[in-house]
Protein backbone atom coordinates (compact mmCIF):
# COMPACT_ATOMS: atom_id res chain seq x y z
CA UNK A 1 120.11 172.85 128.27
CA UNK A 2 120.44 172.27 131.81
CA UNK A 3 117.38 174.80 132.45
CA UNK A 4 115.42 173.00 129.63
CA UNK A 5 115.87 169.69 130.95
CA UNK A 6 114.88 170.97 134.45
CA UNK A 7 111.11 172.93 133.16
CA UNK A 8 110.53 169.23 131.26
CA UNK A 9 111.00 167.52 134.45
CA UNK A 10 109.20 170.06 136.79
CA UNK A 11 105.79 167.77 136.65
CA UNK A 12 107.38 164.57 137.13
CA UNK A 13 109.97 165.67 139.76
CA UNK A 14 109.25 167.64 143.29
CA UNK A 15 113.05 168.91 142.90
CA UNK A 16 114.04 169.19 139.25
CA UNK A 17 117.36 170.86 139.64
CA UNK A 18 118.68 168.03 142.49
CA UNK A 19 117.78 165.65 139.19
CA UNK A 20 119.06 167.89 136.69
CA UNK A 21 122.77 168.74 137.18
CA UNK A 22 125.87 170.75 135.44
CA UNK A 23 129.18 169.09 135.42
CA UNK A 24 131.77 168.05 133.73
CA UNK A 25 131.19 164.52 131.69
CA UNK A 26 134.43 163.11 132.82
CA UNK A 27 133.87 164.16 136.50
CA UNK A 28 130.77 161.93 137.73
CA UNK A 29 132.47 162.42 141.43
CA UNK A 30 128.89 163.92 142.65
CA UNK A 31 127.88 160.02 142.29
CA UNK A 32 129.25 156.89 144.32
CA UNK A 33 130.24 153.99 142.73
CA UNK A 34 127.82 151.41 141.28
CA UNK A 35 125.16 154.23 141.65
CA UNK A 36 123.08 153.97 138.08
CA UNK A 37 120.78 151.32 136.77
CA UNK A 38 120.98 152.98 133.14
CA UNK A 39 122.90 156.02 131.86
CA UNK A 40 122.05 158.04 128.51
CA UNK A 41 124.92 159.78 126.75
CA UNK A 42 122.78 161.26 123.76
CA UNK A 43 125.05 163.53 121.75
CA UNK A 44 127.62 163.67 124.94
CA UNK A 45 130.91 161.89 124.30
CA UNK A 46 131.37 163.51 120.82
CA UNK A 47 131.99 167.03 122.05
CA UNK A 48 135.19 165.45 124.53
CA UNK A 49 137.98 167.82 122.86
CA UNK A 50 140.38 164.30 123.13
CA UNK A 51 140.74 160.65 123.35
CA UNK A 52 142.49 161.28 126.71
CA UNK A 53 138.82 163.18 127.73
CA UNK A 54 137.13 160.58 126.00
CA UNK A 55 138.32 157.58 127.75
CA UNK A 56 138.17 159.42 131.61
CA UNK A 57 134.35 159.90 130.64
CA UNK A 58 133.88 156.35 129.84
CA UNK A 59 136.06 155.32 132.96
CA UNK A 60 133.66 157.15 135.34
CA UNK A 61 130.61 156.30 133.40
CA UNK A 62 131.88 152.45 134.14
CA UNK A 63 132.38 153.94 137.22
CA UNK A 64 128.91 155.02 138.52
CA UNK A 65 127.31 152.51 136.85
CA UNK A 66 125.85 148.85 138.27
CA UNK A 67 127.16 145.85 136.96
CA UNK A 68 123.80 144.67 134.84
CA UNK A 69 123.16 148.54 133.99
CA UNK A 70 122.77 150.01 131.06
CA UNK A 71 124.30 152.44 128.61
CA UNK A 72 122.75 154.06 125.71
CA UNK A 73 125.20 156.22 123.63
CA UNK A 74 124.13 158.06 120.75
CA UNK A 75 127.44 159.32 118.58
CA UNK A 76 128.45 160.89 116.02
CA UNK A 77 130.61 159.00 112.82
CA UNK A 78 133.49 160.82 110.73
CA UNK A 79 130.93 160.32 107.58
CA UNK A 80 129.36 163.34 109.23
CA UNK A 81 129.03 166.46 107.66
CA UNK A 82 127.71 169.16 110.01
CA UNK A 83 128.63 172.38 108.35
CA UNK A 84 128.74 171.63 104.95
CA UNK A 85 132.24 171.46 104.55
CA UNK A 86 134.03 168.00 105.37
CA UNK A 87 135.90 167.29 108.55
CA UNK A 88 139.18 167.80 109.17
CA UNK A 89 141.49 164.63 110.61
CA UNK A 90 143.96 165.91 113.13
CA UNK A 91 146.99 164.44 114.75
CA UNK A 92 145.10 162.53 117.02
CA UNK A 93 143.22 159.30 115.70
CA UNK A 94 139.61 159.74 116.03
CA UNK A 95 139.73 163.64 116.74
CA UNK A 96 138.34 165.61 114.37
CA UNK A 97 138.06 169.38 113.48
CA UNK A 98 134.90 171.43 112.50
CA UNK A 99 134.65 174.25 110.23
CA UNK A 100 134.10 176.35 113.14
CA UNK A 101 137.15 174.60 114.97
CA UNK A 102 135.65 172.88 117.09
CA UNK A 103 137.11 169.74 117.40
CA UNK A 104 134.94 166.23 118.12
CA UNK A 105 135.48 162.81 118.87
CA UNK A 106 133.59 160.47 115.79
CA UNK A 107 133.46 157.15 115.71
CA UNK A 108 132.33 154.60 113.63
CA UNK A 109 129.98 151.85 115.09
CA UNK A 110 132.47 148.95 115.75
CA UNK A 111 134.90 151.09 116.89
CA UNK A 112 132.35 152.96 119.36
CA UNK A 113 131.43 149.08 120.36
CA UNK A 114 135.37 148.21 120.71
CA UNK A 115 135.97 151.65 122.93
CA UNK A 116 132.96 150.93 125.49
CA UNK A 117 133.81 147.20 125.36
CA UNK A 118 137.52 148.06 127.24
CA UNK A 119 135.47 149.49 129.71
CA UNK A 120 133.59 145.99 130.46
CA UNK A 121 130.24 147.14 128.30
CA UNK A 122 128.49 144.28 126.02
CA UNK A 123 126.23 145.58 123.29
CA UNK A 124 122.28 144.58 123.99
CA UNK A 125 121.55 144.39 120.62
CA UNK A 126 124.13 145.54 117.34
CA UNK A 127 125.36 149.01 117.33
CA UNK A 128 123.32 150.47 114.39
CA UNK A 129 123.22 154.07 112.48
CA UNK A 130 121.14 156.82 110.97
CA UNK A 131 122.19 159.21 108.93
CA UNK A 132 120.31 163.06 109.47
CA UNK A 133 120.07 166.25 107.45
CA UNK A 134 121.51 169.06 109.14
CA UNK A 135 120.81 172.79 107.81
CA UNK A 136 124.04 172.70 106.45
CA UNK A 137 125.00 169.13 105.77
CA UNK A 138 123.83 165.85 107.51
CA UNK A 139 124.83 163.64 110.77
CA UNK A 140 125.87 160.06 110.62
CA UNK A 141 124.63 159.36 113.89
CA UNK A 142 125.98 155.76 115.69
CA UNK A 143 123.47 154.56 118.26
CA UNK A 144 125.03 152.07 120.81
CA UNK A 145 122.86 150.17 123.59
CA UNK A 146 124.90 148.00 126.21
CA UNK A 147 125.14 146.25 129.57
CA UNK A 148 127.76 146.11 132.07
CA UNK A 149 129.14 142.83 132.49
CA UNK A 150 132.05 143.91 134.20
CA UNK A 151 132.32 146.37 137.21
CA UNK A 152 134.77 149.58 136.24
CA UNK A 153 134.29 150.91 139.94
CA UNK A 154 137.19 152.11 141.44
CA UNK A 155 137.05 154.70 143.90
């Protein structure tokens, strides 16, 4: 994906690959505090493996971003059904397990709104969904937008 995204941007961007970059999503430590106008987490935060990876992404997200910035977050819900086969709960609230074992954070949309919120995010406008066929099953996808109203920076 990384090489994808980088060919897209070669005729916008002299240096794709300073743009483009592969990391961890709860280690933004290439970027200073307060460094983003907007960030885009577009089927991201659903593949953190817990709530403990979860929240660390969200904390440096908060992190890098201005106050007045912007997140958009697109998510997956628990009404998903990816592989045909229904999700398994596990011990750990919101962590689920995939037919291939995979496990996912899914969240519905107040509860996505409620998680970003602790981190000092306002929705723009209300947290909506869609819901997607899959080749197997569909996607109940949660699409937040929000501003920072409070700064999360803390070096």
């Amino acid at each position: 994906m990384v090489g994808h995204a980088r060919k897209r941007l070669q005729p916008y961007f002299a240096t794709p690959e300073q743009r483009v970059i592969n990391g961890r999503m709860d280690n933004l430590s290439a970027f200073s505090c307060c460094y983003f106008d907007f960030v885009l987490a577009f089927g991201v935060l659903h593949f953190a493996q817990s709530m403990a990876e979860w929240e660390r992404t969200l904390k440096e997200i908060a992190r890098v971003t201005k106050v007045g910035g912007e997140l958009l977050v697109s998510h997956h819900s628990p009404r998903s059904n990816l592989d045909g086969q229904p999700l398994a709960a596990t011990a750990e609230a919101h962590v689920y397990r995939r037919a291939s074992g995979r496990c996912q954070i899914l969240l519905e949309p107040h509860e996505l709104d409620a998680r970003v919120g602790q981190w000092g995010f306002v929705p723009v406008v209300p947290t909506d969904e869609v819901t997607s066929p899959t080749e197997r099953g569909w996607w109940v996808t949660v699409r937040g937008h929000y501003r920072l109203e409070v700064q999360g920076c803390v070096e």
